[in-house]
C-alpha atoms as a PDB file:
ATOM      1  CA  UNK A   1       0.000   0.000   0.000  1.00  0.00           C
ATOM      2  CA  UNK A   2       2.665   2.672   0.987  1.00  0.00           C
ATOM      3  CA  UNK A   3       4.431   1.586  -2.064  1.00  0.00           C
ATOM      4  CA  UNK A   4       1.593   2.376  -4.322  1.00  0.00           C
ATOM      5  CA  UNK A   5       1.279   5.812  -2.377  1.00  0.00           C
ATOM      6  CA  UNK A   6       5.142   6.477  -2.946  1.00  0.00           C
ATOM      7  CA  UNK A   7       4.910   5.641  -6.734  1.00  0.00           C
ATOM      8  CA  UNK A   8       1.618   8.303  -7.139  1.00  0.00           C
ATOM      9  CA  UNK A   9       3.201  11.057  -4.759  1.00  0.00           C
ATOM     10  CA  UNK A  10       6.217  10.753  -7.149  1.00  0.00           C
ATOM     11  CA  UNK A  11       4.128  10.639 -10.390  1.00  0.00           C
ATOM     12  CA  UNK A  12       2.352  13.522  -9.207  1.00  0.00           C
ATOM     13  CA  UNK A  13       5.367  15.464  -8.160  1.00  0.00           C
ATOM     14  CA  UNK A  14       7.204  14.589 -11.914  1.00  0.00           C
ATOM     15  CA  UNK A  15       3.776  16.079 -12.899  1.00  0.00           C
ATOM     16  CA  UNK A  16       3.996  19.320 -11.298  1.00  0.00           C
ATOM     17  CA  UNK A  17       7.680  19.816 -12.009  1.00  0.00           C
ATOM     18  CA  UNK A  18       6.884  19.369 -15.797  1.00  0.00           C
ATOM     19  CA  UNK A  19       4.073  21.741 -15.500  1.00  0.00           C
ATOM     20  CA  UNK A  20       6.412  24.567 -14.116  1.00  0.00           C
ATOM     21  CA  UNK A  21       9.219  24.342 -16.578  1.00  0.00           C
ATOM     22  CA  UNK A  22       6.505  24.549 -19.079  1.00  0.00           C
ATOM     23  CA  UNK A  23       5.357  27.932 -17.002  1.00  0.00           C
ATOM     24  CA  UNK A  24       8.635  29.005 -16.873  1.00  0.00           C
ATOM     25  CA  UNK A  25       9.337  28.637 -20.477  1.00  0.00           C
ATOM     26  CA  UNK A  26       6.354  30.265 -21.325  1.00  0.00           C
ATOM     27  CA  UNK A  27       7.017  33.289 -19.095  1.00  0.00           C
ATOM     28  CA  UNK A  28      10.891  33.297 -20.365  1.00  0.00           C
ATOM     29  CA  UNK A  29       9.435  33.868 -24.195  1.00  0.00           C
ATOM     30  CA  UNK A  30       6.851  36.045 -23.236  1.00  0.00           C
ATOM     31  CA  UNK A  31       9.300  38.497 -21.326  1.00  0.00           C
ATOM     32  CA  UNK A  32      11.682  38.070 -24.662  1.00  0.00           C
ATOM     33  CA  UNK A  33       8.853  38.878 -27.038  1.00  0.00           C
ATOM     34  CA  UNK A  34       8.293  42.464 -24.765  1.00  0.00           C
ATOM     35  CA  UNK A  35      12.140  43.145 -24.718  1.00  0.00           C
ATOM     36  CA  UNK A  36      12.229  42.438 -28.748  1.00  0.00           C
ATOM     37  CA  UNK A  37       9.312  44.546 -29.324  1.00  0.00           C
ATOM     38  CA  UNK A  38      10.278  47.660 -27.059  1.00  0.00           C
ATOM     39  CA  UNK A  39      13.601  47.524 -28.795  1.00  0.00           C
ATOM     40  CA  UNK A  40      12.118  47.635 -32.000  1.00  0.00           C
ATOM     41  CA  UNK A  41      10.021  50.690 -30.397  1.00  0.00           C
ATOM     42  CA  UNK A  42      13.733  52.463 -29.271  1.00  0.00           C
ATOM     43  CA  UNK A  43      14.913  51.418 -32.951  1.00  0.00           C
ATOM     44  CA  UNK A  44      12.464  52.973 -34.410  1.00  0.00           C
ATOM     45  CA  UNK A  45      12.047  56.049 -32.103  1.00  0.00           C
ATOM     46  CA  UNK A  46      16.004  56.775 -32.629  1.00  0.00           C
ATOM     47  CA  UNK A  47      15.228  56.251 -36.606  1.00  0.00           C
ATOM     48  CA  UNK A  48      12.429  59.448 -36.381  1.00  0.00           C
ATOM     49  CA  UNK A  49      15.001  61.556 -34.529  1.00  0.00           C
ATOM     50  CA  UNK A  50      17.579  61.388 -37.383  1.00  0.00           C
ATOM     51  CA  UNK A  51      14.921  62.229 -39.836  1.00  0.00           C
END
């Protein structure tokens, strides 16, 4: 019985580990997709000030 617990505590925790990589990866490209698009705001906001 308590090895049956054991083996679906582990699963579970695999489970949850899994789902926050998959978090984390998701908030990683989210916070590069804001830093690519304000840069391409500074690019282009330096680009008006030369013309």
């Amino acid at each position: 019985m308590k090895k049956e617990q054991g083996e679906k505590m582990n699963h579970t925790v695999e489970a949850e580990q899994k789902h926050s990589l998959v978090c984390n990866d998701q908030l990683f490209f989210q916070e590069l997709r804001i830093a690519a698009e304000e840069a391409e705001r500074d690019y282009d906001d330096q680009d008006n000030l030369k013309s």
